[in-house]
C-alpha atoms as a PDB file:
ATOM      1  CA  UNK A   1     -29.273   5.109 -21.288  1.00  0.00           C
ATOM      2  CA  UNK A   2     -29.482   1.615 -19.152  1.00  0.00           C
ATOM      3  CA  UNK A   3     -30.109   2.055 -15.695  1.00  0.00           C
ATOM      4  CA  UNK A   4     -29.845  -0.292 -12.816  1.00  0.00           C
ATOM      5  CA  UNK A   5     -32.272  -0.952 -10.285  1.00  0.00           C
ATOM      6  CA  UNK A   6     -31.258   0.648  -7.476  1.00  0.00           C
ATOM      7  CA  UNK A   7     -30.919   3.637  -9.914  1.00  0.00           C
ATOM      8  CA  UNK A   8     -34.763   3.426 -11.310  1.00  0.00           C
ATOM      9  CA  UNK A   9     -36.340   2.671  -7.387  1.00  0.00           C
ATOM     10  CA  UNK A  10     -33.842   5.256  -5.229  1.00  0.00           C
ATOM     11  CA  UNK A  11     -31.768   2.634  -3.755  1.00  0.00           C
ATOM     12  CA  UNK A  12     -28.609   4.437  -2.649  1.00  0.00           C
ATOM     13  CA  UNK A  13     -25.433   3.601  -4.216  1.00  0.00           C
ATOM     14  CA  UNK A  14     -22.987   1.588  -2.720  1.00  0.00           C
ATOM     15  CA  UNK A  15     -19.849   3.344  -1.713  1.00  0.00           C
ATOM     16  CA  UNK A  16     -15.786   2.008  -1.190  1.00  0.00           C
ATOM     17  CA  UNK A  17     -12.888   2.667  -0.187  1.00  0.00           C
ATOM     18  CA  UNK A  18     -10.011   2.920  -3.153  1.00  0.00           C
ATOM     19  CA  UNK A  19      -6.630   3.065  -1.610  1.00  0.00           C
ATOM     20  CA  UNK A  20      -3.812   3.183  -4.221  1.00  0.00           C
ATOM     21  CA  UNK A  21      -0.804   1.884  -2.656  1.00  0.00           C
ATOM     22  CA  UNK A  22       2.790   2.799  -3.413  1.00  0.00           C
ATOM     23  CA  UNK A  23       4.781  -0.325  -4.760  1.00  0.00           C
ATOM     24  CA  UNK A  24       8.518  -1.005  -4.758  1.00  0.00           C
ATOM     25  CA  UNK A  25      10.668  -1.889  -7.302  1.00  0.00           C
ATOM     26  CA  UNK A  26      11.379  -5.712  -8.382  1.00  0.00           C
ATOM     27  CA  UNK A  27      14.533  -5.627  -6.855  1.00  0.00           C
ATOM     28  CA  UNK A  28      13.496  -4.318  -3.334  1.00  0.00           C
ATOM     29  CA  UNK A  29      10.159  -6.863  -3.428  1.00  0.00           C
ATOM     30  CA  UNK A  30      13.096 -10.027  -3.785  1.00  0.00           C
ATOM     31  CA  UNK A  31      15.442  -8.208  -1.007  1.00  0.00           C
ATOM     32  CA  UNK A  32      12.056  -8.303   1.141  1.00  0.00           C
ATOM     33  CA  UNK A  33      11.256 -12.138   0.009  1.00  0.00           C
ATOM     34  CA  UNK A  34      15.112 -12.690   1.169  1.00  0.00           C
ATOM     35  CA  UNK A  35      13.889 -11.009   4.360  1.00  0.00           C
ATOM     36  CA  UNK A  36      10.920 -13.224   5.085  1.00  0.00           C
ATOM     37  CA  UNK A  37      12.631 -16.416   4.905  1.00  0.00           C
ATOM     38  CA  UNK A  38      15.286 -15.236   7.602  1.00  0.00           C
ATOM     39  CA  UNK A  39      12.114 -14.095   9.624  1.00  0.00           C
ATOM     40  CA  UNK A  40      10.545 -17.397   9.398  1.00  0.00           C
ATOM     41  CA  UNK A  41      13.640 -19.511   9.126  1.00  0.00           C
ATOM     42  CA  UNK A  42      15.486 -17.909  12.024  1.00  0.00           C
ATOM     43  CA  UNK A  43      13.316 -16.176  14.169  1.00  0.00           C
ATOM     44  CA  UNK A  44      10.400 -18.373  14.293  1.00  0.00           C
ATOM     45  CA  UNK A  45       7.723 -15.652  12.702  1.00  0.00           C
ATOM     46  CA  UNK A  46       4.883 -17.715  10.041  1.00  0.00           C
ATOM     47  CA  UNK A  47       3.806 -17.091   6.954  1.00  0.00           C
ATOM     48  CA  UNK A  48       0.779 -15.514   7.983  1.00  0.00           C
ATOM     49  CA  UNK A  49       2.274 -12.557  10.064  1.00  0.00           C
ATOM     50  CA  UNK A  50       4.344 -11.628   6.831  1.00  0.00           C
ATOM     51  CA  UNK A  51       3.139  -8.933   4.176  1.00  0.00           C
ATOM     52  CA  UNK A  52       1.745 -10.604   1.607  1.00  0.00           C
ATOM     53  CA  UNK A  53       2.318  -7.381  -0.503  1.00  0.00           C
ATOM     54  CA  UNK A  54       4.857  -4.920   0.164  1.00  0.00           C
ATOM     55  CA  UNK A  55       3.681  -1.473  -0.252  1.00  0.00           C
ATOM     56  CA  UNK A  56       3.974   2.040   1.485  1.00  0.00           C
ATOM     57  CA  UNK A  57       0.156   3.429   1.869  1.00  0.00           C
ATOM     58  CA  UNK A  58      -0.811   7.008   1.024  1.00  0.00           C
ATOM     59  CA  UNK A  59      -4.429   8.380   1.112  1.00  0.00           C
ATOM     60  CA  UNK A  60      -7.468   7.548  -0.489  1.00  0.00           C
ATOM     61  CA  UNK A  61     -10.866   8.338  -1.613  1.00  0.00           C
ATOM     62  CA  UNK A  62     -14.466   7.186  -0.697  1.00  0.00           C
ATOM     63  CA  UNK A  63     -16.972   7.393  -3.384  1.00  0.00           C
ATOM     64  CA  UNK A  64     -20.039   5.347  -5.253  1.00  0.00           C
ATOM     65  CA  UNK A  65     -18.441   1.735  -6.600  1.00  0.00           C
ATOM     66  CA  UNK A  66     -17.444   2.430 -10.084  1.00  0.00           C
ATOM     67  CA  UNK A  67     -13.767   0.291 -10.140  1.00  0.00           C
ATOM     68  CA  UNK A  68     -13.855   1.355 -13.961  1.00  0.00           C
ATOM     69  CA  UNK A  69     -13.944   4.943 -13.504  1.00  0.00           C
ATOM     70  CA  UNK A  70     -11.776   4.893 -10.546  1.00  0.00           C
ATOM     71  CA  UNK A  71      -8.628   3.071 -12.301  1.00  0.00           C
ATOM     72  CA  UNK A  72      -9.252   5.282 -15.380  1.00  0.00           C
ATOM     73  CA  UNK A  73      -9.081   8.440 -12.859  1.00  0.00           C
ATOM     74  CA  UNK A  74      -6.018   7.076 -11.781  1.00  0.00           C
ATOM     75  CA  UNK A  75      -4.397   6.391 -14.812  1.00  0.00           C
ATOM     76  CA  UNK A  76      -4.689   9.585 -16.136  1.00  0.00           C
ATOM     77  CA  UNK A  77      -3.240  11.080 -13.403  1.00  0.00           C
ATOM     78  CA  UNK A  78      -0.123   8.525 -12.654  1.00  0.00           C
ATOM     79  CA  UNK A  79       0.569   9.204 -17.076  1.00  0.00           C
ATOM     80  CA  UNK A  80       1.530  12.554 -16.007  1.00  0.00           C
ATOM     81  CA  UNK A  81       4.058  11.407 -13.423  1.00  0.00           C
ATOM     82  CA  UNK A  82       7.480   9.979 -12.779  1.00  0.00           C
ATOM     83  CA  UNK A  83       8.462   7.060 -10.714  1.00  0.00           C
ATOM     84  CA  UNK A  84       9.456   7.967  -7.125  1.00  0.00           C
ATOM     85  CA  UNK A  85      12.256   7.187  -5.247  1.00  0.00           C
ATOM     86  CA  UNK A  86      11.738   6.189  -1.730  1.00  0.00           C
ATOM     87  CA  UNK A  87      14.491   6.051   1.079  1.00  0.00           C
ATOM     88  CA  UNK A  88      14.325   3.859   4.182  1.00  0.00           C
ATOM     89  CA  UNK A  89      15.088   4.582   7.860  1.00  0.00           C
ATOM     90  CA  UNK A  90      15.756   1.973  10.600  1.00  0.00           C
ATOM     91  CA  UNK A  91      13.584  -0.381  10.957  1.00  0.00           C
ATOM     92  CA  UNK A  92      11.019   0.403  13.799  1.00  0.00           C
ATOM     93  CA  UNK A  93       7.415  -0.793  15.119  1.00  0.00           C
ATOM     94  CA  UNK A  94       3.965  -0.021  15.720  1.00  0.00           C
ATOM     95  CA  UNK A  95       2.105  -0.995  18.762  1.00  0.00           C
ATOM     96  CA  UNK A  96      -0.984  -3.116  18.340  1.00  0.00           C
ATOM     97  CA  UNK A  97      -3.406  -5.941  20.298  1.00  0.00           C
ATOM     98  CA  UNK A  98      -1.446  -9.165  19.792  1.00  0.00           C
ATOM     99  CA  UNK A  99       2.097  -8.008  18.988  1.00  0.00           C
ATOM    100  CA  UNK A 100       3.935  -5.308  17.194  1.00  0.00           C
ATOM    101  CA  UNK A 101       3.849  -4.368  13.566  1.00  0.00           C
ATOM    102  CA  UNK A 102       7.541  -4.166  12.071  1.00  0.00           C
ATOM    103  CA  UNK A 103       7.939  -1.694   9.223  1.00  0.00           C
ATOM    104  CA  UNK A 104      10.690   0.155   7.524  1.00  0.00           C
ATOM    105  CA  UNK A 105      10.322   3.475   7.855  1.00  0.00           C
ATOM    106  CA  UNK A 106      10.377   6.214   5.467  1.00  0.00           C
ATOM    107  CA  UNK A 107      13.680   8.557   5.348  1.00  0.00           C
ATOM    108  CA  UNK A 108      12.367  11.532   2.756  1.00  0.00           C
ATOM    109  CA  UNK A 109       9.021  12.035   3.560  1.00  0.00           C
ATOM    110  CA  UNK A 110       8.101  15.468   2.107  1.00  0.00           C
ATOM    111  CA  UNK A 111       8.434  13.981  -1.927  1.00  0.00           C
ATOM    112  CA  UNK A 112       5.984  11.329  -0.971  1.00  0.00           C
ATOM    113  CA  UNK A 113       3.039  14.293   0.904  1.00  0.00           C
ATOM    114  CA  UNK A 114       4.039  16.191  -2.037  1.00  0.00           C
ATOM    115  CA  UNK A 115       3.111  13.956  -4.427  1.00  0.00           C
ATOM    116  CA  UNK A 116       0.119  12.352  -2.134  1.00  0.00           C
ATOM    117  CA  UNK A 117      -1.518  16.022  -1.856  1.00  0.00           C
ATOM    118  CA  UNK A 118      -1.091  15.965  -5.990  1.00  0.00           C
ATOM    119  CA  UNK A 119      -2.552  13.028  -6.086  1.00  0.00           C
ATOM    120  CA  UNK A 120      -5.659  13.194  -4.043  1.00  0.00           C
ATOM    121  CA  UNK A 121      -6.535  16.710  -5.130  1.00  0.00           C
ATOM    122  CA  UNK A 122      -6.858  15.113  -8.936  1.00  0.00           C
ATOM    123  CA  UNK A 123      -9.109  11.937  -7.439  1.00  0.00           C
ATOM    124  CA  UNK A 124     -10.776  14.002  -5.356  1.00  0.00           C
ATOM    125  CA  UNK A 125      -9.538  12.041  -2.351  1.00  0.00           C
ATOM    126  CA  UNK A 126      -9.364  12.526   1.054  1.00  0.00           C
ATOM    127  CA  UNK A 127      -5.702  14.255   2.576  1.00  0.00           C
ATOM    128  CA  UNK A 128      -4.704  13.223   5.743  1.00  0.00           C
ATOM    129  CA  UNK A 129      -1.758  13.239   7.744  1.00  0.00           C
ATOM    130  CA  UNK A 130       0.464  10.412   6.944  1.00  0.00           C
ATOM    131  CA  UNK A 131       2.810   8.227   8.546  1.00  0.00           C
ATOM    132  CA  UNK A 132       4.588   6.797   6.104  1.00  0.00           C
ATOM    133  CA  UNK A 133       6.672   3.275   6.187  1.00  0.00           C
ATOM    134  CA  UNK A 134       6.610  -0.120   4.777  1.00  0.00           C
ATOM    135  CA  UNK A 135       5.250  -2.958   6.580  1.00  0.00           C
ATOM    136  CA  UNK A 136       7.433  -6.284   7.372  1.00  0.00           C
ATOM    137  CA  UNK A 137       5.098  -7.993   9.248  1.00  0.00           C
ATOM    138  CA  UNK A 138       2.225  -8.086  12.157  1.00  0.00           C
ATOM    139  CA  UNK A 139       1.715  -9.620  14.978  1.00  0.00           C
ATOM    140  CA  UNK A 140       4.976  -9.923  16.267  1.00  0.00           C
ATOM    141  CA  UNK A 141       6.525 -10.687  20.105  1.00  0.00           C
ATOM    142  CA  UNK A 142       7.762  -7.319  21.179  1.00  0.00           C
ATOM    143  CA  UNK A 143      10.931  -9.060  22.507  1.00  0.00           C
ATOM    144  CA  UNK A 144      11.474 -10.259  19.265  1.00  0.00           C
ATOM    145  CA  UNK A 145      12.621  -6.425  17.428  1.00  0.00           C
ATOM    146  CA  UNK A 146      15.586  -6.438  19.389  1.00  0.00           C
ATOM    147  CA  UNK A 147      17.039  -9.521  18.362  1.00  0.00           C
ATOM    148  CA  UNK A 148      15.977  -7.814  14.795  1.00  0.00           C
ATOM    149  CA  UNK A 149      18.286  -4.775  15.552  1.00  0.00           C
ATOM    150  CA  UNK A 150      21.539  -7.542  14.429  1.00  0.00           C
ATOM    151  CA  UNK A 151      23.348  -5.820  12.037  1.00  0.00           C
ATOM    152  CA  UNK A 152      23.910  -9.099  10.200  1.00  0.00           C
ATOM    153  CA  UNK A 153      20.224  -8.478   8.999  1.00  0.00           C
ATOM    154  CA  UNK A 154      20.321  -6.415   5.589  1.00  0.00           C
ATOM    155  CA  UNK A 155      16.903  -4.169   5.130  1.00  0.00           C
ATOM    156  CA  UNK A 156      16.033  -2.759   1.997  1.00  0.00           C
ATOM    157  CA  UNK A 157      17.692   1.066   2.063  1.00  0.00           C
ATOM    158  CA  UNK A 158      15.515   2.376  -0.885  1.00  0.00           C
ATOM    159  CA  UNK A 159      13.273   1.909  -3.491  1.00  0.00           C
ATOM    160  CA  UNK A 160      11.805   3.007  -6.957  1.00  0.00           C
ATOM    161  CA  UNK A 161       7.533   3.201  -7.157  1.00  0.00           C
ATOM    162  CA  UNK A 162       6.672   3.069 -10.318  1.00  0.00           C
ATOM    163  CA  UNK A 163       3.513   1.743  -9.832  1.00  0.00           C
ATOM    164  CA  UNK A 164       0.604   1.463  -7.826  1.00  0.00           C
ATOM    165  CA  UNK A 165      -1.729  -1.599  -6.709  1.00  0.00           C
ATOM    166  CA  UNK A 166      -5.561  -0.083  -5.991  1.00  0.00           C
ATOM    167  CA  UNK A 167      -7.292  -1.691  -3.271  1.00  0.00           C
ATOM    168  CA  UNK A 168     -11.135  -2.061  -2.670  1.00  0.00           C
ATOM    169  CA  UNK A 169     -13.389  -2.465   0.074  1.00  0.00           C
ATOM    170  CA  UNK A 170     -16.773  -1.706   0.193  1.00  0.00           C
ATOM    171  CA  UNK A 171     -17.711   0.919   3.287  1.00  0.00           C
ATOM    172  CA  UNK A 172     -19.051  -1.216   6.169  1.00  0.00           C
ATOM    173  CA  UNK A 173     -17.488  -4.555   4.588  1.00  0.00           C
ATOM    174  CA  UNK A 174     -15.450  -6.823   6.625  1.00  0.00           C
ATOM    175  CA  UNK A 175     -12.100  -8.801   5.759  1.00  0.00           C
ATOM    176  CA  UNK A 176      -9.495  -7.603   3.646  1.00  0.00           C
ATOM    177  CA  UNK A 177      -9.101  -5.056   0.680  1.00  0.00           C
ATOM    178  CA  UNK A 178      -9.561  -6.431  -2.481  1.00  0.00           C
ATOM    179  CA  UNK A 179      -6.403  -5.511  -5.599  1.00  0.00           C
ATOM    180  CA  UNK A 180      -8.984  -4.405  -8.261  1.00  0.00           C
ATOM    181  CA  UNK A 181      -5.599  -3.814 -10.694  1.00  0.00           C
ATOM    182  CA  UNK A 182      -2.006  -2.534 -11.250  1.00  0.00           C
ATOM    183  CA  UNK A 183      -1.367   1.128 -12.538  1.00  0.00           C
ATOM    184  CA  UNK A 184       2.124   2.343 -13.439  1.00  0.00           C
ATOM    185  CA  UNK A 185       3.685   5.442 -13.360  1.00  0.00           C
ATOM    186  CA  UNK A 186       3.258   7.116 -17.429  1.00  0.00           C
ATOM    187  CA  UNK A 187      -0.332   5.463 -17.720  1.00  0.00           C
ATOM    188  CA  UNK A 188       0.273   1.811 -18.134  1.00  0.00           C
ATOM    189  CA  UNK A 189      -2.041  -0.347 -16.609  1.00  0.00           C
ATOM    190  CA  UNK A 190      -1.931  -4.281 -15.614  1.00  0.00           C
ATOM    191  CA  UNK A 191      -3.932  -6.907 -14.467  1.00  0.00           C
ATOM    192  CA  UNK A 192      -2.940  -7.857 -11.302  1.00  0.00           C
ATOM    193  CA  UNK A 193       0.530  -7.867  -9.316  1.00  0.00           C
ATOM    194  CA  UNK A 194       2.825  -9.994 -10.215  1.00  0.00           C
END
């Protein structure tokens, strides 16, 4: 048996976060690209304040770094599970230092804890109460959302998941989560997102 270091002098491991996040459908990820350009085109918002990947977040887990084991955990669990379908609400915001965040939120809620609670208790995650939506964008002027109310604005209305992106960050890291890889619903397992 190899051992590291850290293992053979006591050093402690290091531990992450792994969020697996909830993606929608091809379809729903162009309707959003559709949605950007009006944002930026018409109302002014940049490229930066957009979602650079749509997802809806659910719960994690916090454990020693081991990406291998972790997507492996995952897969076995998603192979056992059909794609869900996700239904929008209005569009709405969150409240933040420099701006609002705009999301979509989401309609039928108690499919998605269902299956979260599932989820978790087979990676040993952490279950928490969520608030489920999918973010637009950040960091937006306030007065903006009500020129965003125009019904001449078409917002996604629902999605299929049938996969999930897993993001990384080491506990104590700055900057943003990392994708460490793709998982799909029925044990498949990509790269990266396309």
């Amino acid at each position: 048996m190899k051992e590291t270091q850290g293992e053979l002098f006591g050093a402690p491991a290091v531990r992450c976060e792994y969020y697996p996040v909830l993606l929608p459908d091809n379809l729903v990820r162009s309707e959003i690209a559709g949605l950007n350009t009006i944002l930026v085109e018409e109302f002014g918002l940049k490229q930066s304040q957009l979602t650079k990947m749509p997802h809806i977040s659910i719960n994690g887990v916090t454990c020693p770094e081991d990406d291998l084991k972790v997507l492996g955990t995952i897969t076995t669990f998603l192979s056992t599970q059909n794609p869900l379908t996700i239904e929008f609400s209005e569009v709405g915001y969150f409240t933040g230092r420099g701006g609002i965040t705009l999301k979509l939120g989401v309609q039928n809620s108690q499919p998605l804890v269902d299956f979260d609670r599932l989820f978790m208790t087979s990676i040993n995650g952490k279950i928490t109460k969520l608030n489920l939506h999918l973010t637009l964008a950040r960091y937006v002027d306030r007065e903006l959302f009500e020129s965003l109310q125009n019904p001449g604005i078409i917002y996604p209305k629902s999605c299929v998941c049938s996969s999930v992106a897993v993001l990384k960050k080491c506990v104590g890291e700055k900057g943003a989560y990392r994708n460490i890889g793709v998982v799909e619903f029925g044990g498949g397992r990509e790269e990266e997102w396309k």
